[in-house]
Protein backbone atom coordinates (compact mmCIF):
# COMPACT_ATOMS: atom_id res chain seq x y z
CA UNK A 1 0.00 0.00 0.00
CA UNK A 2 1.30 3.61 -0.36
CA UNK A 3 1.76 5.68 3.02
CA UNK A 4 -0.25 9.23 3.00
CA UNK A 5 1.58 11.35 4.28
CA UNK A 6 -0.37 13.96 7.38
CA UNK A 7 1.42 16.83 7.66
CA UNK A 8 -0.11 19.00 10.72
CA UNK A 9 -2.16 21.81 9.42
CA UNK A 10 -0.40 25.49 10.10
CA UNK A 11 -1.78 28.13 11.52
CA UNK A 12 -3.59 30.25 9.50
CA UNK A 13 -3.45 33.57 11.16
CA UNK A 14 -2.34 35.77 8.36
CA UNK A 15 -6.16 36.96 7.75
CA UNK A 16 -5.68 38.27 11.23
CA UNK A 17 -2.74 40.36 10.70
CA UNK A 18 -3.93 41.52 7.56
CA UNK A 19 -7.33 43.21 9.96
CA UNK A 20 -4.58 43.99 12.27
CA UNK A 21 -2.82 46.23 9.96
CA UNK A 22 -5.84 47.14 7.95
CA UNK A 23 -7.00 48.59 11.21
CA UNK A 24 -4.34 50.58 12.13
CA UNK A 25 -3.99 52.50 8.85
CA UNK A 26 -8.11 53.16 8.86
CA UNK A 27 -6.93 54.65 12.78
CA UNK A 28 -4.00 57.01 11.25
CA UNK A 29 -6.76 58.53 8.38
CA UNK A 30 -9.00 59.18 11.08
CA UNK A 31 -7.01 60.79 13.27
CA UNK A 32 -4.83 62.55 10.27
CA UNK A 33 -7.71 63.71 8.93
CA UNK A 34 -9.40 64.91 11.89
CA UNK A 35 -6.55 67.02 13.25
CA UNK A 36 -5.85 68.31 9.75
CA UNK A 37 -9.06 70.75 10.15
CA UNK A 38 -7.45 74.15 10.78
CA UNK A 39 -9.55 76.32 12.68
CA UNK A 40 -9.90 79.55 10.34
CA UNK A 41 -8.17 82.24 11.61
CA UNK A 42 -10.44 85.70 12.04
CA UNK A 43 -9.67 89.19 13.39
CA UNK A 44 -10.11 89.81 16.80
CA UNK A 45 -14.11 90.71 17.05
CA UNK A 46 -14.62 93.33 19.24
CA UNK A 47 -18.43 92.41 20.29
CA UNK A 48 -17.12 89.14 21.13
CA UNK A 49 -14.18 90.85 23.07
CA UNK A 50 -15.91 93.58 25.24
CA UNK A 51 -18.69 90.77 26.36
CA UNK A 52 -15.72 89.15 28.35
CA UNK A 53 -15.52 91.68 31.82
CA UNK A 54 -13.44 91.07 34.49
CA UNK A 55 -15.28 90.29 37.43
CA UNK A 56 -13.24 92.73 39.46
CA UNK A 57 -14.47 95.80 37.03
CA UNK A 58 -18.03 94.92 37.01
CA UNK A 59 -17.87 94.82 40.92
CA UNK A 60 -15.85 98.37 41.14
CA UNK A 61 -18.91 99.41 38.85
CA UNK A 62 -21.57 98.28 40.73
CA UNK A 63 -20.20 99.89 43.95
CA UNK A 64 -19.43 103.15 42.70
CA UNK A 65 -22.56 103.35 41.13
């Protein structure tokens, strides 16, 4: 009779690494492109600016008045 030969079967994790590494590039895009948004630079609004007082000033304010 002829011999069969068995060999044992390998591992077959190479579909893992491939989701491994697959993952990690989909992680850098993300995170590339959500740092990449510049936040547009404006002049300094000056409504926006004089709502901000001190809380020092409005009290000096309110007791003088």
């Amino acid at each position: 009779m002829a011999e069969i030969k068995v060999e044992p079967k390998r591992g077959g994790l190479g579909w893992l690494w491939a989701i491994i590494i697959l993952a990690l590039i989909a992680a850098g895009v993300w995170y590339f492109m959500n740092n990449s948004r510049a936040v547009p630079v404006s002049p300094a609004d000056s409504t926006r600016t004089s709502l901000v007082v001190p809380a020092a000033v409005f009290a000096e304010g309110v007791s003088n008045g």
